[in-house]
C-alpha atoms as a PDB file:
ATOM      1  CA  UNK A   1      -6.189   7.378   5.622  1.00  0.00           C
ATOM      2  CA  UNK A   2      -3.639   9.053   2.996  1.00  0.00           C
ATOM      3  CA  UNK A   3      -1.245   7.313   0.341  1.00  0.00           C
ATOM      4  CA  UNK A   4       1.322   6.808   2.846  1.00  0.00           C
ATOM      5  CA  UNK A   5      -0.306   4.753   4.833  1.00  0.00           C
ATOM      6  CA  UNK A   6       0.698   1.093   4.019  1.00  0.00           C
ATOM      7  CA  UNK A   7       4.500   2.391   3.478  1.00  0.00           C
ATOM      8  CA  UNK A   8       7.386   0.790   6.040  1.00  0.00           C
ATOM      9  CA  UNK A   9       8.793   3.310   8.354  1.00  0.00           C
ATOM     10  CA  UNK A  10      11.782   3.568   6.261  1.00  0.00           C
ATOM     11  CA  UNK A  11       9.440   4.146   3.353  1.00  0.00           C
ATOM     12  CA  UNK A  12       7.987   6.832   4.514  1.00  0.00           C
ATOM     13  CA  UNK A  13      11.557   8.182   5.437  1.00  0.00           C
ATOM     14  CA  UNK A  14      12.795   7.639   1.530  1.00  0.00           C
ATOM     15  CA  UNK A  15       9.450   9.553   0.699  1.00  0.00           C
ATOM     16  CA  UNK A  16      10.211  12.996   2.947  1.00  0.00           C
ATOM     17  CA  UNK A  17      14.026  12.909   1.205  1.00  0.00           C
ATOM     18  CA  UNK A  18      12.307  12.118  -2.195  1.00  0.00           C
ATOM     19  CA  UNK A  19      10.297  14.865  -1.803  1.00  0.00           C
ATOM     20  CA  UNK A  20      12.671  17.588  -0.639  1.00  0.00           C
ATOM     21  CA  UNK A  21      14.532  16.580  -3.857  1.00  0.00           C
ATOM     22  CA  UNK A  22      17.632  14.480  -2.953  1.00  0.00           C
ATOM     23  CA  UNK A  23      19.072  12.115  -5.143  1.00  0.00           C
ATOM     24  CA  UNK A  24      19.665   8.354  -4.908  1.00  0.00           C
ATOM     25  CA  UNK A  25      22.638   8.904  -3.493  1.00  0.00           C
ATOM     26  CA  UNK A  26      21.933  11.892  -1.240  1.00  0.00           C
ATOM     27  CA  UNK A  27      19.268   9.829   0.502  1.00  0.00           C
ATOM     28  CA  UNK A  28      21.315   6.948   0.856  1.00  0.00           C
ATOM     29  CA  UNK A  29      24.080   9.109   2.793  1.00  0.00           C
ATOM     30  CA  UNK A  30      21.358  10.599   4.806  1.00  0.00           C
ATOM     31  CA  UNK A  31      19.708   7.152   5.361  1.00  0.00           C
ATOM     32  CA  UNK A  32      23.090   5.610   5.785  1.00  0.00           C
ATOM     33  CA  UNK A  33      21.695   2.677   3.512  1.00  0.00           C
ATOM     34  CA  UNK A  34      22.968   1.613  -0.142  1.00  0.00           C
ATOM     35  CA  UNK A  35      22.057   3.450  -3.381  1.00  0.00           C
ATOM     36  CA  UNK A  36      20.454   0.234  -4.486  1.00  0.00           C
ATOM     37  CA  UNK A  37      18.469  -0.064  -1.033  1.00  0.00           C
ATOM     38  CA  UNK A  38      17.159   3.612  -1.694  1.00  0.00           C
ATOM     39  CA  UNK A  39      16.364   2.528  -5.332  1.00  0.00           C
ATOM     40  CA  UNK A  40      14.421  -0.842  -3.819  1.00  0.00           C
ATOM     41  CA  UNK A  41      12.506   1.287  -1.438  1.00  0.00           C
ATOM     42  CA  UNK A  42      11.574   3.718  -4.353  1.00  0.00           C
ATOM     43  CA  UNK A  43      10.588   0.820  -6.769  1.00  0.00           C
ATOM     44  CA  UNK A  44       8.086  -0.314  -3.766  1.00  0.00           C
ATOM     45  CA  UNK A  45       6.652   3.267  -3.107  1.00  0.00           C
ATOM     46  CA  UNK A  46       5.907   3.951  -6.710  1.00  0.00           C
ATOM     47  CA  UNK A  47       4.590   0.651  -6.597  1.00  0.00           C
ATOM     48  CA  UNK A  48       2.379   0.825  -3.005  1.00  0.00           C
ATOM     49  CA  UNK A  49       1.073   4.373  -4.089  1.00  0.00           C
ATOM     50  CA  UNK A  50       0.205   3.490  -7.476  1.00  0.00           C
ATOM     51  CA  UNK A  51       2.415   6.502  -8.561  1.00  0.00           C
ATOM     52  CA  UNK A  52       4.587   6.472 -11.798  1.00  0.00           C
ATOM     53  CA  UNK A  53       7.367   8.821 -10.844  1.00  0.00           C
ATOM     54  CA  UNK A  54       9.317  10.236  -8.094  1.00  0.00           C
ATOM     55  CA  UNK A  55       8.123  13.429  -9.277  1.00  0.00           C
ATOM     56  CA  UNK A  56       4.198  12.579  -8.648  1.00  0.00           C
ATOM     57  CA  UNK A  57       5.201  11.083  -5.425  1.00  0.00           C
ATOM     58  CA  UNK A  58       6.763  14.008  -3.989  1.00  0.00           C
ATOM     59  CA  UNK A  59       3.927  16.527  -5.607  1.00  0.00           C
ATOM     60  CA  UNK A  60       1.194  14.651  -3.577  1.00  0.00           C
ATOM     61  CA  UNK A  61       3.376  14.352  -0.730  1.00  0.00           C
ATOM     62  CA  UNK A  62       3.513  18.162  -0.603  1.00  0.00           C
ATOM     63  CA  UNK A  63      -0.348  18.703  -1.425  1.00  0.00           C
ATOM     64  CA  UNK A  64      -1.400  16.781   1.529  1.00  0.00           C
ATOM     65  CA  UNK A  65       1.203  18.298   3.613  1.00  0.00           C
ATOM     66  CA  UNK A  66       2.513  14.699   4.626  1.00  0.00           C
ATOM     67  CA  UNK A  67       6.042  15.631   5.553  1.00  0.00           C
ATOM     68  CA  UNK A  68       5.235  16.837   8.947  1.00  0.00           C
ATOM     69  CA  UNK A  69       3.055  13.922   9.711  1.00  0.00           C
ATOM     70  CA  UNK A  70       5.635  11.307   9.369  1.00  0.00           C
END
């Protein structure tokens, strides 16, 4: 079981653009979902992962290789 685990589908898809380094608003174009949406889904990953930034939550995506896995 990894820290992804108990994210959404959509989640884990806010997590992959997180981590290649997009911006709100760059993953909400992607996504084709509102900047606010992106910034919900954030608030509940940070929150689901016990992480305290974007920038841990994309560091420990990369360590555990979890990009290709979801």
């Amino acid at each position: 079981m990894n820290f992804t685990d108990s994210l959404t589908r959509r989640e884990r898809e806010v997590t992959r653009e997180v981590t290649v380094g997009k911006t709100n608003r760059e993953i909400a174009g992607t996504l084709f979902i509102s900047v606010n949406t992106v910034q919900t889904h954030i608030s509940s990953i940070l929150k689901k992962t016990g992480m305290e930034s974007r920038t841990q939550l994309a560091i420990l995506t990369i360590q555990n290789n979890l990009l290709e896995n979801h």
